[in-house]
PDB file of N, CA and C in Angstrom:
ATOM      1  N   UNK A   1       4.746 -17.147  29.701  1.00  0.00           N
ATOM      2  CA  UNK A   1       5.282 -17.237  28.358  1.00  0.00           C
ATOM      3  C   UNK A   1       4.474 -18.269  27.586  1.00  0.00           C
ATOM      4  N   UNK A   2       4.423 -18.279  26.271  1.00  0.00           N
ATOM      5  CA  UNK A   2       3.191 -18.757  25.734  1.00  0.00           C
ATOM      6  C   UNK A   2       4.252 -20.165  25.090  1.00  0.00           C
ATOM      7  N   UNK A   3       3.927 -20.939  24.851  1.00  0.00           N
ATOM      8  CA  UNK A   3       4.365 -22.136  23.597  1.00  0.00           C
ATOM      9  C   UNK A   3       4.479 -21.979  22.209  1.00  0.00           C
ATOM     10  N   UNK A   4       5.485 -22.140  21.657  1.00  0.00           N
ATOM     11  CA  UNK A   4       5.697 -21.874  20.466  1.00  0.00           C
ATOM     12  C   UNK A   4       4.584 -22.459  19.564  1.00  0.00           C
ATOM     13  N   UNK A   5       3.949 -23.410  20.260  1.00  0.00           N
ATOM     14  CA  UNK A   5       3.224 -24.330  19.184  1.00  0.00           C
ATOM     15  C   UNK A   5       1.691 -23.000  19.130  1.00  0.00           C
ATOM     16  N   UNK A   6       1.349 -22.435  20.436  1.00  0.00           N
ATOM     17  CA  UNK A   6       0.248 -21.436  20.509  1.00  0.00           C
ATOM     18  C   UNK A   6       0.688 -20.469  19.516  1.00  0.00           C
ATOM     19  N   UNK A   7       2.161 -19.766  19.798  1.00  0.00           N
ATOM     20  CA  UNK A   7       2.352 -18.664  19.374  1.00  0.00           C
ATOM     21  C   UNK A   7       1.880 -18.913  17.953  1.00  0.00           C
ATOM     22  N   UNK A   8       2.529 -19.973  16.923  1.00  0.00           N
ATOM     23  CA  UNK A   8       2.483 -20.632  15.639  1.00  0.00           C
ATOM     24  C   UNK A   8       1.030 -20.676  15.054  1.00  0.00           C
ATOM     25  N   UNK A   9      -0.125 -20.808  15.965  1.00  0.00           N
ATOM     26  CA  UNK A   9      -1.409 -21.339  15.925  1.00  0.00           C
ATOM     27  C   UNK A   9      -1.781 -19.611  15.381  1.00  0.00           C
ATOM     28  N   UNK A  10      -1.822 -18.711  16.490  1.00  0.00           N
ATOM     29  CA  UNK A  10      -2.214 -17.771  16.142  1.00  0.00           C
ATOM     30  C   UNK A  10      -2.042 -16.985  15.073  1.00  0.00           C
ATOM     31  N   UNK A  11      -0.700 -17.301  14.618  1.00  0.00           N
ATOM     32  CA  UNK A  11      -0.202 -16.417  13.488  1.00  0.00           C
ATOM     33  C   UNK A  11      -0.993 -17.503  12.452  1.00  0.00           C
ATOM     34  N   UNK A  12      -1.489 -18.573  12.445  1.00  0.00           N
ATOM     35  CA  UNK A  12      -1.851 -18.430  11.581  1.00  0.00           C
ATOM     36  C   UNK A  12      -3.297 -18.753  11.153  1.00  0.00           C
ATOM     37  N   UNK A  13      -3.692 -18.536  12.290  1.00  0.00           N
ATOM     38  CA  UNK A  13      -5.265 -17.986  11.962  1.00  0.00           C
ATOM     39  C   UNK A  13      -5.093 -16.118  12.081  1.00  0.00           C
ATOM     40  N   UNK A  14      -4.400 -15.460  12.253  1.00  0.00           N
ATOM     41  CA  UNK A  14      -4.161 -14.451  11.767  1.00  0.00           C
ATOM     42  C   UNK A  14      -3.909 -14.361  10.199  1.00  0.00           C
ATOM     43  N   UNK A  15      -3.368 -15.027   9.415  1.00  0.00           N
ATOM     44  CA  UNK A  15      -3.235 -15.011   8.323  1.00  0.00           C
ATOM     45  C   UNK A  15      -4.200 -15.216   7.572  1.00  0.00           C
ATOM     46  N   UNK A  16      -4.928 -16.012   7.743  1.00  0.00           N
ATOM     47  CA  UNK A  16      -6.178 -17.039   7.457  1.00  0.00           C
ATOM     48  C   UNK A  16      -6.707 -15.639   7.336  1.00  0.00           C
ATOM     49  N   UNK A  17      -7.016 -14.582   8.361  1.00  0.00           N
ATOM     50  CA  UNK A  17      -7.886 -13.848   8.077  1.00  0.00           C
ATOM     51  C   UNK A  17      -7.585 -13.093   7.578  1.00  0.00           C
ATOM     52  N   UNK A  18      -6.228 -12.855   6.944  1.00  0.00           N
ATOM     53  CA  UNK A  18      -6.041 -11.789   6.099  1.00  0.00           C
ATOM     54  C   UNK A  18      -6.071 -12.114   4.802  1.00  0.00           C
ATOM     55  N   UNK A  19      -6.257 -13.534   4.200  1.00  0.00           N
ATOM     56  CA  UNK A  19      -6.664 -13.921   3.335  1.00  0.00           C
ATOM     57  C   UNK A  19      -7.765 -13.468   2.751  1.00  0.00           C
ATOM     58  N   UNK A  20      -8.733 -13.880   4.005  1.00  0.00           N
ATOM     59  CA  UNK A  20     -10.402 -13.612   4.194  1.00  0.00           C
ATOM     60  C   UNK A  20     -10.502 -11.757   3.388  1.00  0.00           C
ATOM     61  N   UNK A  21      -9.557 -11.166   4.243  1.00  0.00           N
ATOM     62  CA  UNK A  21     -10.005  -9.888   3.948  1.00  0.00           C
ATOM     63  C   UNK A  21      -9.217  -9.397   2.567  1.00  0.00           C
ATOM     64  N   UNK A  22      -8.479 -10.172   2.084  1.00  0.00           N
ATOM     65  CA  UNK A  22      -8.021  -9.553   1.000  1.00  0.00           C
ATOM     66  C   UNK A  22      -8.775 -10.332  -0.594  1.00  0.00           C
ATOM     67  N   UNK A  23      -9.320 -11.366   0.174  1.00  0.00           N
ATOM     68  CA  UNK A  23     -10.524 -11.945  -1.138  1.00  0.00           C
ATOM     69  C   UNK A  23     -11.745 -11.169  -1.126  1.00  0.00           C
ATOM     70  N   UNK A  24     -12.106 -10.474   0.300  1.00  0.00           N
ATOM     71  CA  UNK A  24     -13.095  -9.657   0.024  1.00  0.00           C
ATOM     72  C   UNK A  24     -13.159  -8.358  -0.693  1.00  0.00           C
ATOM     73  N   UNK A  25     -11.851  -7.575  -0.758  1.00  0.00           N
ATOM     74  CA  UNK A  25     -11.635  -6.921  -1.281  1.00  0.00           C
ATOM     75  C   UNK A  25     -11.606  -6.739  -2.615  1.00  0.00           C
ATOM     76  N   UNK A  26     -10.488  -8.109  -3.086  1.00  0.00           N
ATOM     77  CA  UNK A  26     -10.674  -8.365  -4.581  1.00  0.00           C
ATOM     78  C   UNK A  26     -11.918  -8.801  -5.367  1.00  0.00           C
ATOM     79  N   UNK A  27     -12.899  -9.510  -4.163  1.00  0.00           N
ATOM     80  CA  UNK A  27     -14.118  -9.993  -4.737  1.00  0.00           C
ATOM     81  C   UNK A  27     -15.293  -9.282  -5.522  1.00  0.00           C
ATOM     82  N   UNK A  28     -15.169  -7.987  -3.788  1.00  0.00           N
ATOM     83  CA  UNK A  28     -16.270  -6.525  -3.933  1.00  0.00           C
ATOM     84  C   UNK A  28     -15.531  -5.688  -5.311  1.00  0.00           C
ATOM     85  N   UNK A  29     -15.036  -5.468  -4.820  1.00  0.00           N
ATOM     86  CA  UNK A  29     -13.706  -4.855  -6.456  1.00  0.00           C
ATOM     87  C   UNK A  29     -14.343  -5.456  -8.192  1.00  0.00           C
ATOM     88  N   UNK A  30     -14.508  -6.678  -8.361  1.00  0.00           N
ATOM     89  CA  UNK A  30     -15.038  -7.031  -9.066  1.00  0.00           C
ATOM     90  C   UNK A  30     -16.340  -7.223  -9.249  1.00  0.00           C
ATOM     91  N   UNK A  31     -17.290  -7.418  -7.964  1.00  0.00           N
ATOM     92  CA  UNK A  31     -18.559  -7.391  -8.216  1.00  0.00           C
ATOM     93  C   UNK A  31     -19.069  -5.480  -8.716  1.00  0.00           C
ATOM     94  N   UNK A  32     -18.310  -4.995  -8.122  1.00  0.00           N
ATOM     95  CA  UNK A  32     -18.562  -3.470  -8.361  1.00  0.00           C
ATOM     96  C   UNK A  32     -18.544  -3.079  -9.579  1.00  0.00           C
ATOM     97  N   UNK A  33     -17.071  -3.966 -10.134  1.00  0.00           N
ATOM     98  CA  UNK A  33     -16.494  -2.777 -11.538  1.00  0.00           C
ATOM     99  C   UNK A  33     -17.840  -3.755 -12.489  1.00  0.00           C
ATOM    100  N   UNK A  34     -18.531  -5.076 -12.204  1.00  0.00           N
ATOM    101  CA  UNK A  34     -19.518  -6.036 -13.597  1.00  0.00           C
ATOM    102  C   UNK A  34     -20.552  -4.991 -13.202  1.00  0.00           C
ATOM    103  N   UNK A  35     -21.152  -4.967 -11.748  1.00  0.00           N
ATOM    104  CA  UNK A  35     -22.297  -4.028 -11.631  1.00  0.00           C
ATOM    105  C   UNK A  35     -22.492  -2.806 -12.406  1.00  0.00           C
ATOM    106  N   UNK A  36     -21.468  -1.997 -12.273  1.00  0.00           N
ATOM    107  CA  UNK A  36     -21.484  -1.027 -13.184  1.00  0.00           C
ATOM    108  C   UNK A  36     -21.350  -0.911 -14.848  1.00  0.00           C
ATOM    109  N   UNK A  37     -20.722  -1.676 -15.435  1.00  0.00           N
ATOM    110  CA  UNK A  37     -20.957  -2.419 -16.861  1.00  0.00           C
ATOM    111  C   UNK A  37     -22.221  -3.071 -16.698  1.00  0.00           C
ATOM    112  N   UNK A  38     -22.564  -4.074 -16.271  1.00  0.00           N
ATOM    113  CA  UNK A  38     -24.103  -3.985 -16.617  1.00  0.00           C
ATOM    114  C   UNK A  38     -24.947  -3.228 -16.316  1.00  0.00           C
ATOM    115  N   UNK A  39     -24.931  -2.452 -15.358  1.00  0.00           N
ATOM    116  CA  UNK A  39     -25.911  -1.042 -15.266  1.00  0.00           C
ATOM    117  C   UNK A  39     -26.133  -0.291 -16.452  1.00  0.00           C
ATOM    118  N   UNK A  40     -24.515  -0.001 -17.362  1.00  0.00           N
ATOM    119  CA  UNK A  40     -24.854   0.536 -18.131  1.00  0.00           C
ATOM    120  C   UNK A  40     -25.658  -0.103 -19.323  1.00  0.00           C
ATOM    121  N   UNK A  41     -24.560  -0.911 -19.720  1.00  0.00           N
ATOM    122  CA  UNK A  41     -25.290  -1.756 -20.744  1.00  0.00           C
ATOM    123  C   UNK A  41     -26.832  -2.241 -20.636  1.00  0.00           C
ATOM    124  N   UNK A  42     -27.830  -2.647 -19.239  1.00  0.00           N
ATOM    125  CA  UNK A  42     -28.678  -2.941 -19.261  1.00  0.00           C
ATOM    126  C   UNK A  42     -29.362  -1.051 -19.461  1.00  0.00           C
ATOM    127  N   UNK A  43     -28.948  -0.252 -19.001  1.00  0.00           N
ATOM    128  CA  UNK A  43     -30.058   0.929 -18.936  1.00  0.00           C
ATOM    129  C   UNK A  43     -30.439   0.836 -17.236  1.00  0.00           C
ATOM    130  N   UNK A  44     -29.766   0.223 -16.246  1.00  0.00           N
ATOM    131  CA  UNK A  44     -30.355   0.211 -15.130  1.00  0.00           C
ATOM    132  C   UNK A  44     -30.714   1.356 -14.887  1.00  0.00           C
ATOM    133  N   UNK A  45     -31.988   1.752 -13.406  1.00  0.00           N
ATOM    134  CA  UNK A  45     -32.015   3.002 -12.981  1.00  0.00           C
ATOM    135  C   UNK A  45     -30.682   2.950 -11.802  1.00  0.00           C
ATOM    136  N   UNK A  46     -30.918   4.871 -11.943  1.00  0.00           N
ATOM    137  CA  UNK A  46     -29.696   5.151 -10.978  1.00  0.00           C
ATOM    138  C   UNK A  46     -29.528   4.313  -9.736  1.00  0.00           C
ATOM    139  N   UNK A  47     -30.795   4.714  -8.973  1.00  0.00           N
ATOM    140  CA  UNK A  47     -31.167   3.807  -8.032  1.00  0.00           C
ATOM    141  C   UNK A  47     -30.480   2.399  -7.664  1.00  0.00           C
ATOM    142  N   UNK A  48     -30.731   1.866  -8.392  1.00  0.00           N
ATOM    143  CA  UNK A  48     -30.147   0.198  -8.836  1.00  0.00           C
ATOM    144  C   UNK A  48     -28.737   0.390  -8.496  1.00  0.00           C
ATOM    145  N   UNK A  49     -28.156   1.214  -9.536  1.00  0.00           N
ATOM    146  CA  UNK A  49     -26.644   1.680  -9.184  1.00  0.00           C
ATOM    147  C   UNK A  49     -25.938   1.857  -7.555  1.00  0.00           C
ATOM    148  N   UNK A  50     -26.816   3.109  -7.484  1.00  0.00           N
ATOM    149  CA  UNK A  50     -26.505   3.734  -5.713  1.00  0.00           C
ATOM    150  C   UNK A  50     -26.106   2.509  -4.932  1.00  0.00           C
ATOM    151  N   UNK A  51     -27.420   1.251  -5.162  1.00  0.00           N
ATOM    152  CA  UNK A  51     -27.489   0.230  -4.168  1.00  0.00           C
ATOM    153  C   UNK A  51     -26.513  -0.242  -4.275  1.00  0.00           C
ATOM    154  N   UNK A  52     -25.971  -0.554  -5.603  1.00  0.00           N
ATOM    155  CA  UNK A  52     -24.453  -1.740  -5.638  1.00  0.00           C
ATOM    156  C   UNK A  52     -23.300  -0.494  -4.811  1.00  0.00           C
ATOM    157  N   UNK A  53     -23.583   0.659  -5.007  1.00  0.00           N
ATOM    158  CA  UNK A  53     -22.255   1.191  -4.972  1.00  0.00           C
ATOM    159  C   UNK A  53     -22.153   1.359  -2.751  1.00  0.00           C
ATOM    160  N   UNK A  54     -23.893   1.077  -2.543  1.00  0.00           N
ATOM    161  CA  UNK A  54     -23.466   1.163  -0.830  1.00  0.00           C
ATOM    162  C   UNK A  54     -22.762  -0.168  -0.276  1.00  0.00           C
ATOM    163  N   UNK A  55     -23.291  -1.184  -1.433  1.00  0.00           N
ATOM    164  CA  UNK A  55     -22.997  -2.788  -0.817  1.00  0.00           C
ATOM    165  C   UNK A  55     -21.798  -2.513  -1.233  1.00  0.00           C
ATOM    166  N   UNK A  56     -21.034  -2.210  -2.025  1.00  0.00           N
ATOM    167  CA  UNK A  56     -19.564  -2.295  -1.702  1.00  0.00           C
ATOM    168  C   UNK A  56     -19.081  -1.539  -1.004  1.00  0.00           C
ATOM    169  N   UNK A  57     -19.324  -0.017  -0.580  1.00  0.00           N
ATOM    170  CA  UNK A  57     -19.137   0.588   0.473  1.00  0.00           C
ATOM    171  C   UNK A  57     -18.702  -0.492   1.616  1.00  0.00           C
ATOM    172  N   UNK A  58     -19.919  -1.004   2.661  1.00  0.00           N
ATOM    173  CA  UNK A  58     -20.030  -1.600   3.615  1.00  0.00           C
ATOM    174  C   UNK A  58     -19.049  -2.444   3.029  1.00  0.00           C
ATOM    175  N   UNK A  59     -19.069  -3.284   1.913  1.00  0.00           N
ATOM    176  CA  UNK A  59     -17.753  -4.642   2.393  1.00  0.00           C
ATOM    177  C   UNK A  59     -16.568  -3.984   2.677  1.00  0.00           C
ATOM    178  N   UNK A  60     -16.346  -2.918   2.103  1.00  0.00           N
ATOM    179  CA  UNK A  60     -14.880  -2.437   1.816  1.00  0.00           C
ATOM    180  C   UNK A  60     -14.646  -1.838   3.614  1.00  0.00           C
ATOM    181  N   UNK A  61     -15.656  -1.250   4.189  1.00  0.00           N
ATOM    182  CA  UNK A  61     -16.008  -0.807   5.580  1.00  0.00           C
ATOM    183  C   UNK A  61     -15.608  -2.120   6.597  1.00  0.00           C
ATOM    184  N   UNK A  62     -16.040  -3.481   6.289  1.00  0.00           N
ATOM    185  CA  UNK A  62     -15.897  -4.104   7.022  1.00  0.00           C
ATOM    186  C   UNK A  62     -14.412  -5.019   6.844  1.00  0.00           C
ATOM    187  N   UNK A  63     -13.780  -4.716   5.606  1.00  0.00           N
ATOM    188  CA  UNK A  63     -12.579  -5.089   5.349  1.00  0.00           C
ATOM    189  C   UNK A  63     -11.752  -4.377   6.352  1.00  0.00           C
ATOM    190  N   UNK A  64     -11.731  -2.892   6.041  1.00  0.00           N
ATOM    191  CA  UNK A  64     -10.780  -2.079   6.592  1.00  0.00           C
ATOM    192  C   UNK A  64     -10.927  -2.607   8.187  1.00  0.00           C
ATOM    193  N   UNK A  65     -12.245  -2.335   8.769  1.00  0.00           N
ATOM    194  CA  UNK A  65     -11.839  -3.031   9.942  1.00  0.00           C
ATOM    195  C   UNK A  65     -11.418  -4.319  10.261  1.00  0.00           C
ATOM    196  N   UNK A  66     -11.706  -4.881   9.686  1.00  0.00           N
ATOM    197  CA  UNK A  66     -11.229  -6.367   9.833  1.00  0.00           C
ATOM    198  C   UNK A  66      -9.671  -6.184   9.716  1.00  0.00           C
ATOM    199  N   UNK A  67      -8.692  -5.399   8.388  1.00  0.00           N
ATOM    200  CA  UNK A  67      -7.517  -5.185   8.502  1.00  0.00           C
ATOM    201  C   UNK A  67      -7.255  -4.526   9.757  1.00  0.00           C
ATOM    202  N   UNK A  68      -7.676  -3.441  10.313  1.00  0.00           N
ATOM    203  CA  UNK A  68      -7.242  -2.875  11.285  1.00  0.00           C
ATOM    204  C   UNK A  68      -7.129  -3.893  12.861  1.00  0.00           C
ATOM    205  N   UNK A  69      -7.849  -4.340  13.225  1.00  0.00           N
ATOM    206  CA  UNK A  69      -8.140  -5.624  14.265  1.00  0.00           C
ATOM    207  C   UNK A  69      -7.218  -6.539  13.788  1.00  0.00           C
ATOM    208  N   UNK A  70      -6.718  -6.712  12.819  1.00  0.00           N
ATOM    209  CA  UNK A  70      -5.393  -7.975  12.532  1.00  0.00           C
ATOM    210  C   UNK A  70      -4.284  -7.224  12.693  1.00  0.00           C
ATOM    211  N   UNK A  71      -3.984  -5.880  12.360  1.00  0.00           N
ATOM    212  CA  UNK A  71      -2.886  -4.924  12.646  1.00  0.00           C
ATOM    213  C   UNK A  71      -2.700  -5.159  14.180  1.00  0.00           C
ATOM    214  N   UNK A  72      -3.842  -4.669  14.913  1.00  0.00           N
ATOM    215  CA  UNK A  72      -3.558  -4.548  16.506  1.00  0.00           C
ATOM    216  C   UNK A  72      -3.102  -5.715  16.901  1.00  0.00           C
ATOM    217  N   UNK A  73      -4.053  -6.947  16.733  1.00  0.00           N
ATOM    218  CA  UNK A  73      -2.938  -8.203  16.885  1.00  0.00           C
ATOM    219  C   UNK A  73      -2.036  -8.892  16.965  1.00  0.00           C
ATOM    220  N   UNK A  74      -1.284  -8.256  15.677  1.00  0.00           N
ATOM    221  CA  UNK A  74      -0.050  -8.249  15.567  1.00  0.00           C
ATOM    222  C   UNK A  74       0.999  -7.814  16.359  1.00  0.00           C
ATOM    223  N   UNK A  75       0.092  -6.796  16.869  1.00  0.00           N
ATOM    224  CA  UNK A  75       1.030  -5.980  17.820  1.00  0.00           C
ATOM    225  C   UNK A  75       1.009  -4.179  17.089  1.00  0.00           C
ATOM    226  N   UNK A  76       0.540  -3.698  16.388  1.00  0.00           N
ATOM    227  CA  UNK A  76      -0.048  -2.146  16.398  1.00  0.00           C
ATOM    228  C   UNK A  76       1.151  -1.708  15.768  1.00  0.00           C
ATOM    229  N   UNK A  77       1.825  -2.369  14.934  1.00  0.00           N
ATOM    230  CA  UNK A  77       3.670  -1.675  14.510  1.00  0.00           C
ATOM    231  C   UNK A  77       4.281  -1.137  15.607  1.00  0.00           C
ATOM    232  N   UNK A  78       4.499  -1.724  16.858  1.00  0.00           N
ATOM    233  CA  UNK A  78       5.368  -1.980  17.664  1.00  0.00           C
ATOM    234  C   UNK A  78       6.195  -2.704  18.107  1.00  0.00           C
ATOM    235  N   UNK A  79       7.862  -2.588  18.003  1.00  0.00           N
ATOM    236  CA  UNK A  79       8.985  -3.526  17.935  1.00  0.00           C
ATOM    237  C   UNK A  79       8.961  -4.142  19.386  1.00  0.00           C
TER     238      UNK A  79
END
């Protein structure tokens, strides 16, 4: 049986990282929606575009997993 003071520890570096992943979300979210306003407004090429739109791909890729790996942690929504 673990110590309350461990159990306490974990939850909240579990949290910690769901912080992590929910600033990344909101972060990429916003770097995406300026990228695309200045794309337009500058005249970027498509190209230019594509690239911002894979780099947020991948963060949003590494969010979801990152959420998913804090789910299992938790315990997988099992009582």
């Amino acid at each position: 049986m673990t110590a309350p003071t461990e159990r306490n520890r974990d939850g909240h570096a579990l949290a910690r990282q769901g912080r992590r992943v929910a600033l990344v979300i909101a972060g990429v979210m916003l770097f995406w929606m300026g990228a695309q306003w200045l794309g337009r407004e500058l005249d970027i090429r498509p190209g230019y575009a594509f690239l911002f739109d894979i780099l947020a791909l991948a963060a949003f890729a590494w969010a979801i997993l990152m959420a998913f790996r804090i789910w299992r942690k938790r315990g997988g929504g099992r009582e």
